[in-house]
N, C-alpha and C. Protein backbone atom coordinates (compact mmCIF):
# COMPACT_ATOMS: atom_id res chain seq x y z
N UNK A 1 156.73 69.61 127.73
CA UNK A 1 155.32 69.53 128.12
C UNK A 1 154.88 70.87 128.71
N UNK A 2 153.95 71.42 128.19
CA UNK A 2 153.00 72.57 129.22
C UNK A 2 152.91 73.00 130.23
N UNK A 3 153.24 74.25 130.96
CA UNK A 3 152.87 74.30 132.20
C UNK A 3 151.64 73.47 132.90
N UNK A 4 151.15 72.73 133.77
CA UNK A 4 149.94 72.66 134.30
C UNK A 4 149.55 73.63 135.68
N UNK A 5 148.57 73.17 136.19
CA UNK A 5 148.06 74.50 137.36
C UNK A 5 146.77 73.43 137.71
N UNK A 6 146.61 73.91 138.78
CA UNK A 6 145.22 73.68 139.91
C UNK A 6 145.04 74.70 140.23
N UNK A 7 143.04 74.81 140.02
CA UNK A 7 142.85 75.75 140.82
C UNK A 7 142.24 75.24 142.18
N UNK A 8 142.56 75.62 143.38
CA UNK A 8 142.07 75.32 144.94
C UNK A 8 141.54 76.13 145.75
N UNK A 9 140.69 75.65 146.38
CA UNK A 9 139.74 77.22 147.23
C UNK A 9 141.45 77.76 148.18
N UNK A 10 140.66 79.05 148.67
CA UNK A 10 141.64 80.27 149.52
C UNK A 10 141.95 79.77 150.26
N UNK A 11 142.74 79.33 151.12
CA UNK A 11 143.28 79.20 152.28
C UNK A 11 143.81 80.45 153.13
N UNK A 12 143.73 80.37 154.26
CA UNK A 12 144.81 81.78 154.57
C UNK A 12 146.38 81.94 154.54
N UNK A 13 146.87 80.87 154.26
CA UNK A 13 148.77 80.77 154.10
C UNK A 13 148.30 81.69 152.44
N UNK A 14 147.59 81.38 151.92
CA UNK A 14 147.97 81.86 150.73
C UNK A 14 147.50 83.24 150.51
N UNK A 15 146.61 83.77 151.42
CA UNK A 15 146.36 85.62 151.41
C UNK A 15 147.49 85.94 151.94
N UNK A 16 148.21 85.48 152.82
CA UNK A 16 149.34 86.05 153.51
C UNK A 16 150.47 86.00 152.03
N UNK A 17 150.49 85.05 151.29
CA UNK A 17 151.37 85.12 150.14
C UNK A 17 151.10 86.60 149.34
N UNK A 18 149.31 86.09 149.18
CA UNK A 18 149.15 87.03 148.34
C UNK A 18 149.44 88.61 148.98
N UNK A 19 149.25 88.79 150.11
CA UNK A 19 149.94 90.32 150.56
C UNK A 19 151.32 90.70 150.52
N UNK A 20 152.44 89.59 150.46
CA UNK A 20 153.46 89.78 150.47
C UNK A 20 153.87 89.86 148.89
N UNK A 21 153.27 89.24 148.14
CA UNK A 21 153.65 89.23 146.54
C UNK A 21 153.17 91.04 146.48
N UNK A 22 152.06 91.26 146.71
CA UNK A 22 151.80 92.51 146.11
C UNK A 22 152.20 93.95 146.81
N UNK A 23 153.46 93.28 147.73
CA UNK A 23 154.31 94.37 148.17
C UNK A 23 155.41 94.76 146.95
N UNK A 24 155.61 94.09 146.34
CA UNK A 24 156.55 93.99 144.87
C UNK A 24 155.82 94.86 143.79
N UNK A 25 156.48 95.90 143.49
CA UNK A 25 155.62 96.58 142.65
C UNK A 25 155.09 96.40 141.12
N UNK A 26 156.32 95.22 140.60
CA UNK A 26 156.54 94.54 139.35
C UNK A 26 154.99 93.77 139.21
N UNK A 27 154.76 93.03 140.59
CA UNK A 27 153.92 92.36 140.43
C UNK A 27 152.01 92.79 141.02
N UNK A 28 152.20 93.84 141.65
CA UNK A 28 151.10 94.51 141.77
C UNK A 28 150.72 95.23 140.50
N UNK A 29 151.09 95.46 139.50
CA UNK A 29 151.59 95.95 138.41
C UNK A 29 150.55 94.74 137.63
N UNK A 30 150.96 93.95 137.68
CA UNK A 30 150.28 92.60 136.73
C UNK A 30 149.42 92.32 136.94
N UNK A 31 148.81 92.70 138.17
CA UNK A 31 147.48 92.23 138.88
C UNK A 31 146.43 93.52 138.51
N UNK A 32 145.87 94.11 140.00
CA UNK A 32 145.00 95.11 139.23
C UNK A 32 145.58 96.86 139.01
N UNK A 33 147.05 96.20 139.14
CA UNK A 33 147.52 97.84 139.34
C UNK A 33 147.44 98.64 140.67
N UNK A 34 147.36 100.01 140.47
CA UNK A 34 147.66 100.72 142.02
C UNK A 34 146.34 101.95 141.57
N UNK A 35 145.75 101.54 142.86
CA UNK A 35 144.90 103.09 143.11
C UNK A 35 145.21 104.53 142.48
N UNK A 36 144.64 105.52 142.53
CA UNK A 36 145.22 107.02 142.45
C UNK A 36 145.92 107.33 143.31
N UNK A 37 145.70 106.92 145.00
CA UNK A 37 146.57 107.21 145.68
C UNK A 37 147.70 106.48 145.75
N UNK A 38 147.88 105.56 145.30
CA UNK A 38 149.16 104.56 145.17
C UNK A 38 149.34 103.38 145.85
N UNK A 39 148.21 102.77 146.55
CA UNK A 39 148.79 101.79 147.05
C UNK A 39 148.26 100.47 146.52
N UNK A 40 148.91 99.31 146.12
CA UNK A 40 148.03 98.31 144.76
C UNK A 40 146.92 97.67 145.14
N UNK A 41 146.25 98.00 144.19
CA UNK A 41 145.09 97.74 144.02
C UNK A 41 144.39 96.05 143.69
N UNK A 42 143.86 95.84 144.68
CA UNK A 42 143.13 93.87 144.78
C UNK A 42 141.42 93.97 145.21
N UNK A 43 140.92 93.98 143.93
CA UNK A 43 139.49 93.61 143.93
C UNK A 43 139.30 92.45 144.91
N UNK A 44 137.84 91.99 145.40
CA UNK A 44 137.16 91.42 146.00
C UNK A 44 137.30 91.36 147.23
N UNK A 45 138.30 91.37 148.25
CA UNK A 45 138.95 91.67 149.49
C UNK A 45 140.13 92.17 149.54
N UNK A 46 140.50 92.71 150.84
CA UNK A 46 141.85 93.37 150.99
C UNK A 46 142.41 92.63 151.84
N UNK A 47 143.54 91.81 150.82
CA UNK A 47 144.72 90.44 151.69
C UNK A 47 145.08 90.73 153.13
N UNK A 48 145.84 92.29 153.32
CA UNK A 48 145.76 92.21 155.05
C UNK A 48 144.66 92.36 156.08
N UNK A 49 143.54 93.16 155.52
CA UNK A 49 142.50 93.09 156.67
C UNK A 49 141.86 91.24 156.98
N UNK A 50 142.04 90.89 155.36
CA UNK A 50 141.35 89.27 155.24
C UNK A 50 142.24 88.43 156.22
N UNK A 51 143.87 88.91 156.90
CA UNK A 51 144.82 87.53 157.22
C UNK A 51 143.59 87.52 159.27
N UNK A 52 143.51 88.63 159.17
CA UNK A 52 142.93 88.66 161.03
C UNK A 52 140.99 88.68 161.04
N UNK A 53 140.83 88.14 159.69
CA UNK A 53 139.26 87.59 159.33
C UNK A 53 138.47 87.20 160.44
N UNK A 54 137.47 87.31 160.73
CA UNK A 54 136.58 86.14 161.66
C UNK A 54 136.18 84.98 160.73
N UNK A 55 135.57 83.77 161.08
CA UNK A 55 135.26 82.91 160.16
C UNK A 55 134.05 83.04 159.14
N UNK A 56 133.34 84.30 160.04
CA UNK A 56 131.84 84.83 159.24
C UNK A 56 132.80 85.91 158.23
N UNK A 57 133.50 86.28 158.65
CA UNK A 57 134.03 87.58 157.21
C UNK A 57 134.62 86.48 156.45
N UNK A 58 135.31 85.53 156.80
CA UNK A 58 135.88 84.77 155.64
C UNK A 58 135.10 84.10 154.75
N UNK A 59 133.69 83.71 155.27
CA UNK A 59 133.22 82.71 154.64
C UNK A 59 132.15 84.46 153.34
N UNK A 60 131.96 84.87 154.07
CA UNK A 60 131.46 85.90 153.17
C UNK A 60 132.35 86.64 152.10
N UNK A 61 133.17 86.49 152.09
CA UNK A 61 134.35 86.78 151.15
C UNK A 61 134.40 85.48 150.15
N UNK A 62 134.72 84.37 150.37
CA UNK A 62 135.26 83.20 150.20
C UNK A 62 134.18 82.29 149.20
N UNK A 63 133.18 82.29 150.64
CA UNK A 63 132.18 80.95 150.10
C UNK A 63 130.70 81.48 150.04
N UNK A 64 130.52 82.99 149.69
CA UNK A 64 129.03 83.26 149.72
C UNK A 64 128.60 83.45 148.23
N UNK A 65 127.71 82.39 147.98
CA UNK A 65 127.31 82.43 146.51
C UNK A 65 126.76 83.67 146.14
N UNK A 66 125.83 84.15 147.04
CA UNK A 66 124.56 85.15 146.97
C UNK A 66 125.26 86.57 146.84
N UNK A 67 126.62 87.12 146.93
CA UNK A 67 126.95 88.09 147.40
C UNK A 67 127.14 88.43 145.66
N UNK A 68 127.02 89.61 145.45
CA UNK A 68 126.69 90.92 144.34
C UNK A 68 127.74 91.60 144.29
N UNK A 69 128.73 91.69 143.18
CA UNK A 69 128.66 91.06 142.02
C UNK A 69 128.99 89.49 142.40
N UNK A 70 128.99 88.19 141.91
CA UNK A 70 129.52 87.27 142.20
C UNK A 70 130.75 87.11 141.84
N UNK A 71 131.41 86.91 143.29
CA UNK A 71 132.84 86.44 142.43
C UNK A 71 133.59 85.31 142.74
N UNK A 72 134.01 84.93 142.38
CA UNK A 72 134.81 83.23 142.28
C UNK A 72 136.17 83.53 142.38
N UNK A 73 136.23 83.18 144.08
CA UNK A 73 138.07 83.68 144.30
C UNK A 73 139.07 82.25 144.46
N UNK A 74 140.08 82.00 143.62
CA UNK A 74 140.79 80.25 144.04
C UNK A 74 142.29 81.04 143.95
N UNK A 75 142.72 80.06 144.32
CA UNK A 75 144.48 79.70 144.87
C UNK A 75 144.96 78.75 143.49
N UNK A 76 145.63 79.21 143.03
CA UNK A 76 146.27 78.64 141.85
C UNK A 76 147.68 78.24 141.88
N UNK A 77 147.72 76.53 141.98
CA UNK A 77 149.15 75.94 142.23
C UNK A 77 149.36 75.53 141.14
N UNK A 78 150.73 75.14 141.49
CA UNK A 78 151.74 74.78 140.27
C UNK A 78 150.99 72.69 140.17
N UNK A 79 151.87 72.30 139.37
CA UNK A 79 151.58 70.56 139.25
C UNK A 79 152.42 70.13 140.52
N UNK A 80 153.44 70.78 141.26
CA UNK A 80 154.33 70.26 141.99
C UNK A 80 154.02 70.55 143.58
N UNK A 81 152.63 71.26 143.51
CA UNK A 81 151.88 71.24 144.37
C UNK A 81 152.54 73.03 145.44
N UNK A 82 152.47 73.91 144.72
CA UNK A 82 153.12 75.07 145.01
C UNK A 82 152.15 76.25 144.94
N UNK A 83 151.45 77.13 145.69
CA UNK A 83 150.91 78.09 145.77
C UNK A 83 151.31 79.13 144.65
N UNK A 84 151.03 79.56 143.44
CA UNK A 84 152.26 80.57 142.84
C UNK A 84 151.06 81.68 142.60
N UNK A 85 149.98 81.66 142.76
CA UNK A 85 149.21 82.84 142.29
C UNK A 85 147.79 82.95 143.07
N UNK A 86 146.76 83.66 142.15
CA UNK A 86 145.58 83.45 142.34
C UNK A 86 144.77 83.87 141.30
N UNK A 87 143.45 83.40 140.95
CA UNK A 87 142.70 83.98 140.17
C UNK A 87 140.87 84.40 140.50
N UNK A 88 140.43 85.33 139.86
CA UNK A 88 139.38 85.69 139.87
C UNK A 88 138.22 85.62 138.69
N UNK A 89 137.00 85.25 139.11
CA UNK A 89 135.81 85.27 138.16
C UNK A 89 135.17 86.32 138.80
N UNK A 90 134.75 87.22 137.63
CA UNK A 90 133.46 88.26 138.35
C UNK A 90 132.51 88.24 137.48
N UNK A 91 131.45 87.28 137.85
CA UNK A 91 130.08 86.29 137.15
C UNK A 91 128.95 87.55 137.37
N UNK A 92 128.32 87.49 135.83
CA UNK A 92 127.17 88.53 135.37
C UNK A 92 126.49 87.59 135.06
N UNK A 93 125.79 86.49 135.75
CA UNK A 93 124.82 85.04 135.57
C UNK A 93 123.71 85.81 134.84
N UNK A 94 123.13 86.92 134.89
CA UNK A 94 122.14 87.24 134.17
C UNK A 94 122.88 87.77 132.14
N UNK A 95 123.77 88.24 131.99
CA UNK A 95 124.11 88.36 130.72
C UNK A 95 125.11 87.04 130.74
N UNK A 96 125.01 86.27 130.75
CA UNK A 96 125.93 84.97 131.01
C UNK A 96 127.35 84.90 130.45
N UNK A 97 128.48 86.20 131.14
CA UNK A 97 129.77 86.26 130.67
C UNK A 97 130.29 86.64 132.39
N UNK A 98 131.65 86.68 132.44
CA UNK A 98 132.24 86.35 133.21
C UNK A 98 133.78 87.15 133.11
N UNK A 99 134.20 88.29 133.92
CA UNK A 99 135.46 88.67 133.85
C UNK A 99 136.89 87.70 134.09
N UNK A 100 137.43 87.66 133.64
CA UNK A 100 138.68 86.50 133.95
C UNK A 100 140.16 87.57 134.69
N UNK A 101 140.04 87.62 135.89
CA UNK A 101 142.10 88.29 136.34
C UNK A 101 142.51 86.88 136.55
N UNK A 102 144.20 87.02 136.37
CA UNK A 102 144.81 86.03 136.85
C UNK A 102 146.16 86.63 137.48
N UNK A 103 146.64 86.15 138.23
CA UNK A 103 147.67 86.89 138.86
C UNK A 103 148.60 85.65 139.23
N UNK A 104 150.05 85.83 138.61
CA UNK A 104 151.02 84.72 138.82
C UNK A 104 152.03 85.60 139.53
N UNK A 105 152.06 85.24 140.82
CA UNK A 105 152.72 86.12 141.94
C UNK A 105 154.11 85.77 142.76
N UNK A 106 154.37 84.42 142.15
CA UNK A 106 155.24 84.37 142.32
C UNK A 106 156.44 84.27 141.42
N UNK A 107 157.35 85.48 141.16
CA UNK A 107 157.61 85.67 139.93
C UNK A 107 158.72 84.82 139.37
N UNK A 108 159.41 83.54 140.09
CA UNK A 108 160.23 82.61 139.75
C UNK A 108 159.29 81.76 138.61
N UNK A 109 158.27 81.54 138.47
CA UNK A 109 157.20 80.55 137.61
C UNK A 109 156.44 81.77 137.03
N UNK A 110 157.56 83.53 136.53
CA UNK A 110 157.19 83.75 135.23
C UNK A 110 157.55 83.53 133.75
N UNK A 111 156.52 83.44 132.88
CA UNK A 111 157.12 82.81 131.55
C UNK A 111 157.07 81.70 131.54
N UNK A 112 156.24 80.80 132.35
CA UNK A 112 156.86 79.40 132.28
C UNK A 112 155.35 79.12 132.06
N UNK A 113 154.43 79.64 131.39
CA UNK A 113 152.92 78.96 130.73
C UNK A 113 151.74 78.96 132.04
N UNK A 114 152.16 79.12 133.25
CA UNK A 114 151.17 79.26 134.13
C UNK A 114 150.43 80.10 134.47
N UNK A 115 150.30 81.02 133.24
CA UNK A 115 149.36 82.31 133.28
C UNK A 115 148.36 81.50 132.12
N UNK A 116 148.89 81.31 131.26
CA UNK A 116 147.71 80.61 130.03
C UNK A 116 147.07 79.49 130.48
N UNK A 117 148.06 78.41 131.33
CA UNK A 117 147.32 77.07 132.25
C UNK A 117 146.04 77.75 133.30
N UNK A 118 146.22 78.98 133.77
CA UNK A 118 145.57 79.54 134.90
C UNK A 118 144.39 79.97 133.68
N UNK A 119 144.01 80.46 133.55
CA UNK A 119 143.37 81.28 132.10
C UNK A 119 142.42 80.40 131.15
N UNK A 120 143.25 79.36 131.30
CA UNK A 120 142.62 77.84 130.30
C UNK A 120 141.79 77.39 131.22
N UNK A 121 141.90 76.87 132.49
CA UNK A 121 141.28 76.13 133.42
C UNK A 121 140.21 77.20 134.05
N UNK A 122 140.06 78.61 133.90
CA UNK A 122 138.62 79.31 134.26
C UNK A 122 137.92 79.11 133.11
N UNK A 123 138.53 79.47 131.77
CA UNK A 123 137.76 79.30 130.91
C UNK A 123 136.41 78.13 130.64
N UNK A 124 137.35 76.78 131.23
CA UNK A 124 136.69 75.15 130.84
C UNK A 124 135.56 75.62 132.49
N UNK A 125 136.50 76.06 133.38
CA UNK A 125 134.84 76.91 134.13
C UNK A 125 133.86 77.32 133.88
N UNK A 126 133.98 78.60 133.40
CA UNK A 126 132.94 79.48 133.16
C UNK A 126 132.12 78.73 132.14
N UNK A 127 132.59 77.92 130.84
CA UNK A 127 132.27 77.41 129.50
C UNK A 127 131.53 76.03 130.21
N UNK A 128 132.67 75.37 130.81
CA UNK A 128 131.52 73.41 130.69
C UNK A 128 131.07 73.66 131.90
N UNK A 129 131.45 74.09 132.85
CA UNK A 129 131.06 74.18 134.52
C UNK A 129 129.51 74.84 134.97
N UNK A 130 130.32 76.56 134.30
CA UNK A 130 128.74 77.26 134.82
C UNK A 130 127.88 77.32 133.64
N UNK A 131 127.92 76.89 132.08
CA UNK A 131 127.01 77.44 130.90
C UNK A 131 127.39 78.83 130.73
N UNK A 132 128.01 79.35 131.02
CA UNK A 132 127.74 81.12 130.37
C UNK A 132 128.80 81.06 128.65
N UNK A 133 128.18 81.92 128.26
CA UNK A 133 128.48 82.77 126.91
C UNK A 133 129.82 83.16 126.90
N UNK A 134 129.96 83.91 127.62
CA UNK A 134 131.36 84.58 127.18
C UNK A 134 132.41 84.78 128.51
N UNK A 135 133.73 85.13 128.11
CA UNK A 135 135.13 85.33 129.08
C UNK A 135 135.36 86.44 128.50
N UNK A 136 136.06 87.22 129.67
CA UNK A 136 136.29 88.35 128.75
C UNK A 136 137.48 89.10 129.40
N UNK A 137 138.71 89.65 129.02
CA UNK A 137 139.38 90.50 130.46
C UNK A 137 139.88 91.84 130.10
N UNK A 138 139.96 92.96 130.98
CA UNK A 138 140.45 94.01 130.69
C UNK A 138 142.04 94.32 131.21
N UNK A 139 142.95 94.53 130.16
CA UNK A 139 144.55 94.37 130.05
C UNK A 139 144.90 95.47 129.79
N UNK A 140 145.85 96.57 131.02
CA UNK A 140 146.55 97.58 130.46
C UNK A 140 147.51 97.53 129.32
N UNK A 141 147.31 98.87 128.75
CA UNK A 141 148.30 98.76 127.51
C UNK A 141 149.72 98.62 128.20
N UNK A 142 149.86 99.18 128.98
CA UNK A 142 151.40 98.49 129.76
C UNK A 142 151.58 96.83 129.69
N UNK A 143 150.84 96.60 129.72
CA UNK A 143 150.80 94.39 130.09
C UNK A 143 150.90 93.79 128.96
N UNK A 144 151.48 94.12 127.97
CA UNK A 144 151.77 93.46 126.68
C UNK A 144 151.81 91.92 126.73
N UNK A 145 152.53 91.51 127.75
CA UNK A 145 152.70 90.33 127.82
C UNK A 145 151.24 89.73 128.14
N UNK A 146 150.71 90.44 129.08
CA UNK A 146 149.22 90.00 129.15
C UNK A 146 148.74 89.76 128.13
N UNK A 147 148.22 90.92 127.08
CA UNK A 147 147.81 91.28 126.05
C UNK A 147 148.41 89.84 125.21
N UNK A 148 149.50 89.46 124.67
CA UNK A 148 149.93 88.43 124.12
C UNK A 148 149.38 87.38 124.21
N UNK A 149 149.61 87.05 125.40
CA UNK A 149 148.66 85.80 126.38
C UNK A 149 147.70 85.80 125.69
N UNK A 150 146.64 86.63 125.96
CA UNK A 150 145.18 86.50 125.89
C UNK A 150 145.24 86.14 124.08
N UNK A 151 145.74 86.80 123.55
CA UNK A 151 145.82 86.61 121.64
C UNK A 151 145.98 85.27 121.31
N UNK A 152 147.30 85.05 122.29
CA UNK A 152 147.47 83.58 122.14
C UNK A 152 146.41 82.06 122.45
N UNK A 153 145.33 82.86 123.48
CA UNK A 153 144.45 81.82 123.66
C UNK A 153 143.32 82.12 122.50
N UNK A 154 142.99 83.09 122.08
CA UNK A 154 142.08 83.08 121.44
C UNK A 154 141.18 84.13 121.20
N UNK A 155 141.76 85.40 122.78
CA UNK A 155 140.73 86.34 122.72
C UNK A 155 141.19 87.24 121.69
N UNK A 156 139.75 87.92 121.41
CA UNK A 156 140.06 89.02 120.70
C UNK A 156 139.48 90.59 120.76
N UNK A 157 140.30 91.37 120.31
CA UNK A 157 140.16 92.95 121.18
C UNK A 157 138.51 93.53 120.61
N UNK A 158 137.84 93.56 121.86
CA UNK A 158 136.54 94.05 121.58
C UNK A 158 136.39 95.64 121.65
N UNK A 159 137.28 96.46 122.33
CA UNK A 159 137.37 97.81 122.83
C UNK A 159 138.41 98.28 123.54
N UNK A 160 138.25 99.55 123.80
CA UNK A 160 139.45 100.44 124.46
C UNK A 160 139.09 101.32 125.87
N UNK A 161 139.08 101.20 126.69
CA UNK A 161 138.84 102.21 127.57
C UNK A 161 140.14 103.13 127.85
N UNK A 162 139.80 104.10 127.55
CA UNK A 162 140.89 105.51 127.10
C UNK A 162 141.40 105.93 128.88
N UNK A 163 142.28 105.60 129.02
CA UNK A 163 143.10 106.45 129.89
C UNK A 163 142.68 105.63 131.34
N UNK A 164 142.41 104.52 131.45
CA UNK A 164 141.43 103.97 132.35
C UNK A 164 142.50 103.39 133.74
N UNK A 165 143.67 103.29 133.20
CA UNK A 165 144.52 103.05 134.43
C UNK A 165 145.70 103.82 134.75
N UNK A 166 145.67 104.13 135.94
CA UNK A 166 146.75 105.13 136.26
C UNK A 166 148.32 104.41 136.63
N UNK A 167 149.38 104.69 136.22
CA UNK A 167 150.08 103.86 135.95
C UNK A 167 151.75 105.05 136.08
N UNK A 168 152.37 104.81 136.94
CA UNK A 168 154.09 105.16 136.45
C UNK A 168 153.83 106.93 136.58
N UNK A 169 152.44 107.33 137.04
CA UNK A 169 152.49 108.97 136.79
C UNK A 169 151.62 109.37 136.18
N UNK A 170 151.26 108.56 134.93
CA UNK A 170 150.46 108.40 134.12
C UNK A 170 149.27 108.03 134.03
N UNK A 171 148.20 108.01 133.03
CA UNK A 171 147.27 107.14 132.68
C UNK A 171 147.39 106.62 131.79
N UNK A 172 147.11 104.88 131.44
CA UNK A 172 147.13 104.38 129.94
C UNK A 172 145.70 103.80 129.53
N UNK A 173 145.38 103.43 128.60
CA UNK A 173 144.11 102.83 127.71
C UNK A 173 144.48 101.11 128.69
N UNK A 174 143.45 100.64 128.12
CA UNK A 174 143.50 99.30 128.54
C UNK A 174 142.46 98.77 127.57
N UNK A 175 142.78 97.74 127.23
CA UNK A 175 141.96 96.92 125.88
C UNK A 175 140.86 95.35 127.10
N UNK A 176 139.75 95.93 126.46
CA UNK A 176 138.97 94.93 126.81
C UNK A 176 138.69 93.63 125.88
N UNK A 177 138.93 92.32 125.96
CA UNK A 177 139.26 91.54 125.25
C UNK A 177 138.30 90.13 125.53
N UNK A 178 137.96 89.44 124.58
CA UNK A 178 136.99 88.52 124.70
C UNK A 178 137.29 87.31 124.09
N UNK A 179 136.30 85.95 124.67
CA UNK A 179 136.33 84.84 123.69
C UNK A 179 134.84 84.82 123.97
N UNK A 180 133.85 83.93 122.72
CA UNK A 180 132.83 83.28 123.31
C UNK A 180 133.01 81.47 122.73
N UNK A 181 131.92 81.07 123.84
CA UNK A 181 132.00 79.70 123.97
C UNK A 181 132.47 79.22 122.85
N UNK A 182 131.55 79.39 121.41
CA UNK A 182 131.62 78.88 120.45
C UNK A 182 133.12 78.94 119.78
N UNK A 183 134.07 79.90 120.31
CA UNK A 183 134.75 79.90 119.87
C UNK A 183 136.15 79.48 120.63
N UNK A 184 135.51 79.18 122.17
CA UNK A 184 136.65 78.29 122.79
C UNK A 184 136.38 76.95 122.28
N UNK A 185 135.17 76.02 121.55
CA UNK A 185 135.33 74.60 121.85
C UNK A 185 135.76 75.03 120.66
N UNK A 186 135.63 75.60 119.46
CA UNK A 186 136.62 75.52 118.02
C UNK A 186 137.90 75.17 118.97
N UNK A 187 138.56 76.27 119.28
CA UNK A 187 139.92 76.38 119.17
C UNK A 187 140.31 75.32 120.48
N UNK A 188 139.55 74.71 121.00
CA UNK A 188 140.23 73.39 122.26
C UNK A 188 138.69 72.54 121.87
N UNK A 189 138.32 72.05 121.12
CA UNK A 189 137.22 70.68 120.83
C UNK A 189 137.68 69.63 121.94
N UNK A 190 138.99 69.77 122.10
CA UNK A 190 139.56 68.18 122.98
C UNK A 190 139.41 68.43 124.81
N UNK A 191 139.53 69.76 124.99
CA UNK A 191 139.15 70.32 126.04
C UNK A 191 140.56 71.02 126.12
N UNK A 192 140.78 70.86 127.48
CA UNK A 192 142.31 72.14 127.89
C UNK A 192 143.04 71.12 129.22
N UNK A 193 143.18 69.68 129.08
CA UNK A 193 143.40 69.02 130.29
C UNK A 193 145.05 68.84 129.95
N UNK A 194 145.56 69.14 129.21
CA UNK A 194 147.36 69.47 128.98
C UNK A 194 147.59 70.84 129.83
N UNK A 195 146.79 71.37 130.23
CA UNK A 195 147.32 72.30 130.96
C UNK A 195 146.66 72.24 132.19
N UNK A 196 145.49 71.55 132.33
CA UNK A 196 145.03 71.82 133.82
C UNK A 196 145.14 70.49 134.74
N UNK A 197 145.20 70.37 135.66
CA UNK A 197 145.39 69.20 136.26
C UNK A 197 144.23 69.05 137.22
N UNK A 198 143.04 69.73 137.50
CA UNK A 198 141.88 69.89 138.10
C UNK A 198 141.61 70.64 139.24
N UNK A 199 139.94 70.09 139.43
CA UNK A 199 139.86 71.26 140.95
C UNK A 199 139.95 70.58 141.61
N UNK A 200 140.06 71.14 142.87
CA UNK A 200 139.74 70.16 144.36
C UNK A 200 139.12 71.34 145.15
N UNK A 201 138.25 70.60 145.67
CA UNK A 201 137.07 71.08 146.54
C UNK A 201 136.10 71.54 145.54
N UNK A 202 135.23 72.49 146.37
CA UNK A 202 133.82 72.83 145.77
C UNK A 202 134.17 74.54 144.95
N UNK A 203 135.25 74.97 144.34
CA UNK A 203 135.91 76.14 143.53
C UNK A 203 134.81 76.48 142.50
């Protein structure tokens, strides 16, 4: 049977995970990578300033619809009820598409389908939840396995941004990659509930 996954609003046990996962460089690596200056790089807040939050910085991080770009931050557990990641939406409600990261951080539950379960269950988001058009994510050419993933659900390579992540010393390309609606209910008509097991709370 399939990996499954929940996605669940932030808690703070789980920024504290998430700062300690992305002390691992394997796995800061999978996520958004590392700055120029080197230290890894996590869109929408920064896990250690977020663990000593006030409840007004948290909720403005967390739970503020209104805040520009919009983004949709959840805690992504296993079926066995296990914190193993997190994922991100960064919502363009006016062109109605939606960036998809997913980050599986805890690297004992890698390979084991809970990157595509995580991936499946924003999708049936962004698609039956909010109405928008399109998913879309940008994958260093290092992340093959990423890259795989995403093929395997359905996306397909829309572009290249040349040299766009700095990486090992280096810079590499990174492929920007897409599905639209019409072409997630083709390829899941039945929906994606073999892999997701639902939300809880208001995510």
């Amino acid at each position: 049977m399939p990996s499954r996954c929940e996605l669940r609003p932030v808690i703070r046990d789980d920024v504290q995970r998430i700062a300690d996962w992305l002390k691992d460089p394997e796995v800061s690596d999978s996520w958004f990578g590392r700055y120029t200056y080197g230290d890894a790089a996590h869109l929408g807040y920064e896990p250690e300033e977020m663990l000593d939050a006030t409840q007004e910085q948290w909720d403005e991080v967390f739970h503020d619809p209104h805040h520009e770009p919009h983004r949709d931050i959840f805690s992504i557990y296993s079926e066995e009820g296990e914190h193993i990641g997190e994922g991100q939406l960064s919502i363009d409600e006016p062109l109605g598409d939606a960036q998809i990261s997913v980050l599986i951080g805890d690297k004992t539950k890698w390979h084991m389908g809970y990157g595509t379960a995580a991936a499946l269950a924003m999708l049936e988001h962004i698609f039956d939840h909010l109405g928008l058009y399109r998913g879309w994510v940008d994958v260093p050419a290092y992340n093959t396995a990423a890259r795989t993933m995403f093929e395997h659900i359905g996306f397909v390579h829309e572009g290249t941004l040349r040299k766009s992540r700095p990486h090992e010393g280096a810079r590499h390309d990174s492929a920007i990659m897409g599905i639209l609606v019409d072409e997630y209910h083709q390829r899941f008509p039945n929906g994606v509930s073999s892999h997701v097991i639902g939300w809880e709370g208001n995510v």
